[in-house]
N, C-alpha and C. Protein backbone atom coordinates (compact mmCIF):
# COMPACT_ATOMS: atom_id res chain seq x y z
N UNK A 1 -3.87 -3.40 -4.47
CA UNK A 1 -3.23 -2.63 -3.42
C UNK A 1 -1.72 -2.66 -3.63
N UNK A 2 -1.02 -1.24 -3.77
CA UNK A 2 0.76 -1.74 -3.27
C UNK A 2 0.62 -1.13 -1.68
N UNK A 3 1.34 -2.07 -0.86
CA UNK A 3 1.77 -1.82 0.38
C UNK A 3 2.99 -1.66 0.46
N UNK A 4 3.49 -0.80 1.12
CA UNK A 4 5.17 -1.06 1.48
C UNK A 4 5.24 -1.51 2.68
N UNK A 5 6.08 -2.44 2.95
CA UNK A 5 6.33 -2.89 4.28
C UNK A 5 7.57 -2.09 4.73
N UNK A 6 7.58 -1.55 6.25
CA UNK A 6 8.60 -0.85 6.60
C UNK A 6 8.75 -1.59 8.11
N UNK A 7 9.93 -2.20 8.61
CA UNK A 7 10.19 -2.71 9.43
C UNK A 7 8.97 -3.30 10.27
N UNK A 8 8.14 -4.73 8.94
CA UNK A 8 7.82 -5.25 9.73
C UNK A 8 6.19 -4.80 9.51
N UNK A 9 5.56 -3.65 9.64
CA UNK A 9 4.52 -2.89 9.69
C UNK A 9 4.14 -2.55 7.86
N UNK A 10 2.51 -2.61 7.55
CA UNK A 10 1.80 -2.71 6.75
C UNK A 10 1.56 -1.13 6.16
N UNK A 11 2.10 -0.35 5.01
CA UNK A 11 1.39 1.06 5.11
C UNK A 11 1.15 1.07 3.47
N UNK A 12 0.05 1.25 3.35
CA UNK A 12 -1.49 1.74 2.22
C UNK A 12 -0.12 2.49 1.24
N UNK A 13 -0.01 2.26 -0.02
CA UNK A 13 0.89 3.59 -0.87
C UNK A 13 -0.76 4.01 -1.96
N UNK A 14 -1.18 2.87 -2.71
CA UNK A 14 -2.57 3.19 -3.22
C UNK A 14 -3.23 1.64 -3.73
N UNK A 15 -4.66 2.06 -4.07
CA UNK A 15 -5.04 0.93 -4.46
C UNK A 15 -5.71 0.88 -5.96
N UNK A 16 -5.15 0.70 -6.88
CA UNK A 16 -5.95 0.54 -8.03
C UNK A 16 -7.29 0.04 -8.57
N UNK A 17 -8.13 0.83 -8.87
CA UNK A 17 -9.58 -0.08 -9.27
C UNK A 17 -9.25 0.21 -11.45
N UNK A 18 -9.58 -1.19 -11.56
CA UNK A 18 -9.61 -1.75 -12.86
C UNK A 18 -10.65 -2.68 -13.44
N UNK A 19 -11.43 -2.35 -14.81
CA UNK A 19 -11.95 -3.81 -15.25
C UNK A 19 -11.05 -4.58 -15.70
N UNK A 20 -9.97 -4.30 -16.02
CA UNK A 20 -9.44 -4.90 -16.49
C UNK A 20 -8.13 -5.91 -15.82
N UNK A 21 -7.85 -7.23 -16.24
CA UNK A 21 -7.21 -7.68 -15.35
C UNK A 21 -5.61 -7.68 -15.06
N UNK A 22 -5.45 -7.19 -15.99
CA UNK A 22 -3.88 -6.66 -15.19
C UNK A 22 -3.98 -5.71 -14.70
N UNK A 23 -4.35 -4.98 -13.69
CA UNK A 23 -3.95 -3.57 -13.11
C UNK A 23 -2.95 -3.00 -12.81
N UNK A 24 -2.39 -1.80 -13.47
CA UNK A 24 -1.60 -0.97 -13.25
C UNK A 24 -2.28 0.18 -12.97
N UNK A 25 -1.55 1.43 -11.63
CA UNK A 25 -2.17 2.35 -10.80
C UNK A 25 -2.31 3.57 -12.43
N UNK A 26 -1.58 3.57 -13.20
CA UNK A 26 -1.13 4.68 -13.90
C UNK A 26 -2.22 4.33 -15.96
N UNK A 27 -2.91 3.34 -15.45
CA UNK A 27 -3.75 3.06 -16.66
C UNK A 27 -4.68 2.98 -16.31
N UNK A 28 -5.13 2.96 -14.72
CA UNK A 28 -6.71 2.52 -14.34
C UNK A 28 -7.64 3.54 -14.07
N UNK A 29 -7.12 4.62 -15.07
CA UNK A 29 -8.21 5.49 -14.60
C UNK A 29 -8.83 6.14 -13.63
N UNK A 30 -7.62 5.90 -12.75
CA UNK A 30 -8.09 6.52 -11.23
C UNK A 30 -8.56 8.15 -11.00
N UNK A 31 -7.73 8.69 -11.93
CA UNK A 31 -7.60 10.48 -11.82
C UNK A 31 -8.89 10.72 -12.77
N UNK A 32 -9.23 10.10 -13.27
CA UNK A 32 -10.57 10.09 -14.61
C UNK A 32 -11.79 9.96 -13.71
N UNK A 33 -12.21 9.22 -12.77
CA UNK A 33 -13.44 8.17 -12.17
C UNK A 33 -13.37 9.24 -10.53
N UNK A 34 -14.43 9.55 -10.31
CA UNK A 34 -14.65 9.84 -8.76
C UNK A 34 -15.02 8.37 -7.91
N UNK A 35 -15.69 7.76 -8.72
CA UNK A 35 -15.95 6.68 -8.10
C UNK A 35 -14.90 5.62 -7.43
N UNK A 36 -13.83 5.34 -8.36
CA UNK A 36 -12.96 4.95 -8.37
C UNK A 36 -11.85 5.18 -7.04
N UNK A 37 -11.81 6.53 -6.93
CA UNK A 37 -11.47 7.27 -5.90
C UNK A 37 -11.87 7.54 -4.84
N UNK A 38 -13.10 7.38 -4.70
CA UNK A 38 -13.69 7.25 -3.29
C UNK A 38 -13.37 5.91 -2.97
N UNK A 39 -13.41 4.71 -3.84
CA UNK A 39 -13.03 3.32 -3.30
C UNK A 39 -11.59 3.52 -2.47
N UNK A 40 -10.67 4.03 -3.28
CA UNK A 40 -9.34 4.25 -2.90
C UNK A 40 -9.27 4.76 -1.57
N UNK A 41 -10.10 6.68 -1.21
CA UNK A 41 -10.16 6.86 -0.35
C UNK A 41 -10.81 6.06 1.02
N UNK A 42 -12.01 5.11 1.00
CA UNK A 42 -12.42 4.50 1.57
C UNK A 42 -11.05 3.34 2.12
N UNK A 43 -10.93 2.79 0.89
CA UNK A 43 -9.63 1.57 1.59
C UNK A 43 -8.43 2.43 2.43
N UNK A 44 -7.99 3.70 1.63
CA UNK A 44 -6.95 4.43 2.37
C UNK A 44 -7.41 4.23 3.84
N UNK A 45 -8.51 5.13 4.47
CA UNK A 45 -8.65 5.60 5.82
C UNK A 45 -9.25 4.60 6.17
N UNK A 46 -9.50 3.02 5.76
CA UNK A 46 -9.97 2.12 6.84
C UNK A 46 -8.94 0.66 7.15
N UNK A 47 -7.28 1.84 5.98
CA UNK A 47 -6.74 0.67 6.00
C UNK A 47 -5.91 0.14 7.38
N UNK A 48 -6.07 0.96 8.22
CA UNK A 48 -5.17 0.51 9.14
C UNK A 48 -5.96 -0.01 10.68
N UNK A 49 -7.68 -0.09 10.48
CA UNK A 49 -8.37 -0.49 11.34
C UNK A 49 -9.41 -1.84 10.59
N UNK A 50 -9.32 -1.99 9.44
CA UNK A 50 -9.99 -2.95 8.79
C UNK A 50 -9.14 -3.71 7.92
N UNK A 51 -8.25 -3.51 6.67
CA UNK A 51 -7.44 -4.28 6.05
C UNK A 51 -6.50 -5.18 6.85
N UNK A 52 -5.50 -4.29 7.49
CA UNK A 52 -4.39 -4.75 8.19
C UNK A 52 -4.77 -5.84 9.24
N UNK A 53 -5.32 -5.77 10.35
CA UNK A 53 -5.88 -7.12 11.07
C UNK A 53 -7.03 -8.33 10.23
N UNK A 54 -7.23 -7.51 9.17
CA UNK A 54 -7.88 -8.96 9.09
C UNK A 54 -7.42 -9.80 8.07
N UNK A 55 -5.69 -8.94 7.63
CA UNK A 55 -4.98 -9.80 7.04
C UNK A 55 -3.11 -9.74 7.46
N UNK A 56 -3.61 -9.91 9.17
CA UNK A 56 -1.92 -10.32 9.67
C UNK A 56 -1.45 -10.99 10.17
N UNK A 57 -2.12 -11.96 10.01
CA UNK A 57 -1.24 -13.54 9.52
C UNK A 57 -0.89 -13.66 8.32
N UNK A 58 -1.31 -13.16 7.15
CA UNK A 58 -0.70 -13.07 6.18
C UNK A 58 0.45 -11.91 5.74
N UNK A 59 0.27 -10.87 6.31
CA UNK A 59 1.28 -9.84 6.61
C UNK A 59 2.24 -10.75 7.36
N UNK A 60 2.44 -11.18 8.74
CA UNK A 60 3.36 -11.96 9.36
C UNK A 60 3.99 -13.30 8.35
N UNK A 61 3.39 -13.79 7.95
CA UNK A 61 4.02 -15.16 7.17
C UNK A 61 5.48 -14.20 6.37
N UNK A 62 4.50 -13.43 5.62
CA UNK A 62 5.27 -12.47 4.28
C UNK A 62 6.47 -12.08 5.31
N UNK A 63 6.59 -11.38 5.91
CA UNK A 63 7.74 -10.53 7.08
C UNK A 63 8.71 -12.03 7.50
N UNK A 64 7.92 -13.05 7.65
CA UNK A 64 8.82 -14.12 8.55
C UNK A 64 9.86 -14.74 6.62
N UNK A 65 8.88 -14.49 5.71
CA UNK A 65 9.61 -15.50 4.84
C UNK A 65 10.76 -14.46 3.74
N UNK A 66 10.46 -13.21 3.81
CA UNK A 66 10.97 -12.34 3.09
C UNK A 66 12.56 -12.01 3.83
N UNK A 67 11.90 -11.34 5.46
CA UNK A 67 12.78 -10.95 6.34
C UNK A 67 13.67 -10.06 5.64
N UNK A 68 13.40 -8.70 5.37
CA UNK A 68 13.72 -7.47 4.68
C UNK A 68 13.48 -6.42 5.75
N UNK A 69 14.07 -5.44 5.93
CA UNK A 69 13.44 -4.07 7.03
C UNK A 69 12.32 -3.54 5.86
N UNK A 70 12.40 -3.88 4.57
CA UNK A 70 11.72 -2.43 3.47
C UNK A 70 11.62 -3.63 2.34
N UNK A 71 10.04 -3.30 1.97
CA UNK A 71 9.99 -4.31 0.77
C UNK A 71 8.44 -3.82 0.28
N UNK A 72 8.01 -3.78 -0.77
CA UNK A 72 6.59 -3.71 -0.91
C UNK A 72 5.86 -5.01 -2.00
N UNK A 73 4.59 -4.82 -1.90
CA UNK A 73 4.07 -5.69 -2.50
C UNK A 73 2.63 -5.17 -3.40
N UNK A 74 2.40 -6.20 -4.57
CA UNK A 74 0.97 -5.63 -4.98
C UNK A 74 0.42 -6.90 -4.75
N UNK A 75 -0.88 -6.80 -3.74
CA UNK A 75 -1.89 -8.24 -3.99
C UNK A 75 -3.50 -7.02 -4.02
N UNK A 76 -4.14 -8.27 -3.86
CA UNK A 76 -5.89 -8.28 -4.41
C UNK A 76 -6.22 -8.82 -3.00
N UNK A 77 -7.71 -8.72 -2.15
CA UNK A 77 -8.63 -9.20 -2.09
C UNK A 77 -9.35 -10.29 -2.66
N UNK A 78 -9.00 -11.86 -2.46
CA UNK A 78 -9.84 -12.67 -3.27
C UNK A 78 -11.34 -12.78 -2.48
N UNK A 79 -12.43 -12.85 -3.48
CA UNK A 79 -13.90 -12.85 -2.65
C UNK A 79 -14.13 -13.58 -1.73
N UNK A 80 -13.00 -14.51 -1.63
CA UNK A 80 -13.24 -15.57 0.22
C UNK A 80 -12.76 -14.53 1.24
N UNK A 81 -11.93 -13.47 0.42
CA UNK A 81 -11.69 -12.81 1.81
C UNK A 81 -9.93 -12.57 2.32
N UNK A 82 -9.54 -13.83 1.29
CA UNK A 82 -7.45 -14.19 1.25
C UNK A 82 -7.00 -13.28 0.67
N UNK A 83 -5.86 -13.24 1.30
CA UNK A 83 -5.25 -12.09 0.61
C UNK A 83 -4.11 -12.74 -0.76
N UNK A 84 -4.33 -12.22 -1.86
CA UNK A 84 -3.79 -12.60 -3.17
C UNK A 84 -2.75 -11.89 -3.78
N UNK A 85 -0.87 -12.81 -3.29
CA UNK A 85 -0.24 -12.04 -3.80
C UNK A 85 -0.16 -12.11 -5.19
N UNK A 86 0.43 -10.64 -6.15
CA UNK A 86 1.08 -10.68 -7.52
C UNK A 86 2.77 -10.52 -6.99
N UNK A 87 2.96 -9.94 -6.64
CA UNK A 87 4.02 -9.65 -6.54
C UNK A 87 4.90 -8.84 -5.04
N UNK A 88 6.44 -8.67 -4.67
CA UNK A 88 7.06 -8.45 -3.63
C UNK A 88 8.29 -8.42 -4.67
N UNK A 89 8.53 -7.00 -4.35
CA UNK A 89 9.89 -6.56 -4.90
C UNK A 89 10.64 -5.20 -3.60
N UNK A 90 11.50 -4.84 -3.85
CA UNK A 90 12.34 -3.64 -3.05
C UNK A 90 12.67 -2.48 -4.12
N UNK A 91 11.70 -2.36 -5.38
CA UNK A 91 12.12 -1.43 -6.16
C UNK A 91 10.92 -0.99 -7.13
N UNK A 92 9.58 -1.06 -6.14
CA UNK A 92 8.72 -0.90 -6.14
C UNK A 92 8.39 0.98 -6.27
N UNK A 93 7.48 1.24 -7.08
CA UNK A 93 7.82 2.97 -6.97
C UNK A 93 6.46 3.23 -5.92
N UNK A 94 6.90 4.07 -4.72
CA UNK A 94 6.28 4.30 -4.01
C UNK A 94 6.49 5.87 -4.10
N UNK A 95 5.54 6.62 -3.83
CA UNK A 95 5.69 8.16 -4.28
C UNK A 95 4.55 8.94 -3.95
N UNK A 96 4.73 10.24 -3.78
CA UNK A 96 3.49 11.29 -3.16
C UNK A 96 3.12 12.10 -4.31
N UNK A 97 3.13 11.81 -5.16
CA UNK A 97 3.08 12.34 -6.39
C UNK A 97 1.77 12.48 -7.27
N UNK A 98 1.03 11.80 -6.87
CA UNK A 98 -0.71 12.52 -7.35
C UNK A 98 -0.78 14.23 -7.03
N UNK A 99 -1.82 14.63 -7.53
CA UNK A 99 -2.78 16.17 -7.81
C UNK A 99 -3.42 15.41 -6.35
N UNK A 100 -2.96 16.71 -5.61
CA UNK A 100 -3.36 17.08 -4.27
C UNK A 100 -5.32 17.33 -4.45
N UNK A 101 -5.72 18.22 -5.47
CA UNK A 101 -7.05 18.36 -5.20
C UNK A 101 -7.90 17.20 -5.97
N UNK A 102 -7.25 15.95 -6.55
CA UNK A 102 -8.21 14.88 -7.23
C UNK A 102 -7.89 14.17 -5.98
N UNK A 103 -6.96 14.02 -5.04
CA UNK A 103 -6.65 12.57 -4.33
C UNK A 103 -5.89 13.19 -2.89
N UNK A 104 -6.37 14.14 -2.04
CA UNK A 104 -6.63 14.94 -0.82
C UNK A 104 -6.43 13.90 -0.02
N UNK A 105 -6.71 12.40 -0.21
CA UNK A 105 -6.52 11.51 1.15
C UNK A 105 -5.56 10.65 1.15
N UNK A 106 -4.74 11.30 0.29
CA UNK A 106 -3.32 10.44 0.05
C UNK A 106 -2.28 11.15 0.74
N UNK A 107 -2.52 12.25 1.33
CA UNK A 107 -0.78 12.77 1.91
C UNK A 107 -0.76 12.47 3.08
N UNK A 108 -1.99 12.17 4.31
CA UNK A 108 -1.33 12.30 5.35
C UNK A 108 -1.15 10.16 5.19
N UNK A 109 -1.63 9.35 4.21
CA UNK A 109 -0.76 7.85 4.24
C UNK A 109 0.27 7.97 4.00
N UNK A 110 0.64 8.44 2.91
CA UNK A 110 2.39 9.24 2.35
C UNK A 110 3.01 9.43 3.51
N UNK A 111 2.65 10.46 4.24
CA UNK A 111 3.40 11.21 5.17
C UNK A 111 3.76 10.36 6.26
N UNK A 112 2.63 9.43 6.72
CA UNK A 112 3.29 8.73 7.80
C UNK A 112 4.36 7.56 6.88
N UNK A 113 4.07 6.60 5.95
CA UNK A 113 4.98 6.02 5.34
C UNK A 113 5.98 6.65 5.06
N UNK A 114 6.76 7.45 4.49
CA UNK A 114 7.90 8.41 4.28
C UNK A 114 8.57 8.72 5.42
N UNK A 115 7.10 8.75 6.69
CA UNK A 115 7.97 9.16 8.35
C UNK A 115 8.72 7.81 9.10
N UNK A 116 7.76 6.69 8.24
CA UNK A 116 8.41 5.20 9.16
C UNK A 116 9.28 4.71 8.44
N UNK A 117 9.66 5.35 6.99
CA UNK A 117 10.73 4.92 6.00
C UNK A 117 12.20 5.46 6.84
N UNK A 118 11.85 7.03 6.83
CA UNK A 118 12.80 7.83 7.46
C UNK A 118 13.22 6.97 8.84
N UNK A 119 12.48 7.07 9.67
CA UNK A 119 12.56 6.52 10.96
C UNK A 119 13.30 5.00 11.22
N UNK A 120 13.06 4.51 9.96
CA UNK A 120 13.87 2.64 9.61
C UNK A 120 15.30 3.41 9.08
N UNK A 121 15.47 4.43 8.62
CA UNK A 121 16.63 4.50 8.22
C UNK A 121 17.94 5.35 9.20
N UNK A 122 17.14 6.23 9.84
CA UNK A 122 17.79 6.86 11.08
C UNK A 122 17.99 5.70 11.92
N UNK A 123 17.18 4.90 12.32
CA UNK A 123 17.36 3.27 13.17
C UNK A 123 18.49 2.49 12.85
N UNK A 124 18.78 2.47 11.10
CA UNK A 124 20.06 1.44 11.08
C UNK A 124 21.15 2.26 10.93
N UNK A 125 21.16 3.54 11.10
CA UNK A 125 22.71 4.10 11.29
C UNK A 125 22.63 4.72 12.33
N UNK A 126 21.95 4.31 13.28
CA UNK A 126 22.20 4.70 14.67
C UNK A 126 22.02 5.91 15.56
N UNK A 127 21.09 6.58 14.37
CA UNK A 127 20.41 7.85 14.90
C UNK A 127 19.61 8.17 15.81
């Protein structure tokens, strides 16, 4: 999964499925595999009623120890269920940039992330 965190709050950018164990979004064959993509779409639209609460205490720790308005991260699902970071950077590429007709359930996550990006940034200059 990369998430971006935007003031605080958890939002889906995509989730990579790989056999292989380094995953990167742009080698895993996502645009190749329907299968693959329905996983994606599935995590997309259940991420904000199933992922997010049943991992925000670990979302909260991350927010309390980072303390950034904007930061993203890539972790995993470990099979107990924990959430497994790789990584938390601020220069993370987050982007709307897939083929609209392979990956249809990616603009309206985009759209609200891009709207709470916007919205964190009108917030600190006082808009």
């Amino acid at each position: 999964f990369r998430i971006a965190m935007i003031g605080g709050k958890p939002f889906i950018s995509h989730m990579a499925v790989s056999d292989h164990w380094m995953v990167h979004y742009l080698n895993s064959g996502m645009g190749l595999d329907e299968t693959k993509r329905d996983e994606e779409r599935v995590a997309m639209e259940t991420f904000d009623t199933v992922f997010v609460p049943k991992h925000q205490a670990a979302f909260d720790e991350l927010n309390a120890r980072i303390d950034l308005d904007y930061y993203a991260i890539d972790c995993a699902e470990m099979p107990d269920g924990r959430l497994l970071l790789f990584e938390a950077d601020v220069a993370m590429i987050v982007h709307s940039m897939d083929e609209p007709d392979l990956f249809p359930y990616k603009g309206p996550k985009m759209k609200a992330l891009f709207e709470a990006f916007d919205g964190l940034l009108r917030q600190a200059a006082g808009r």
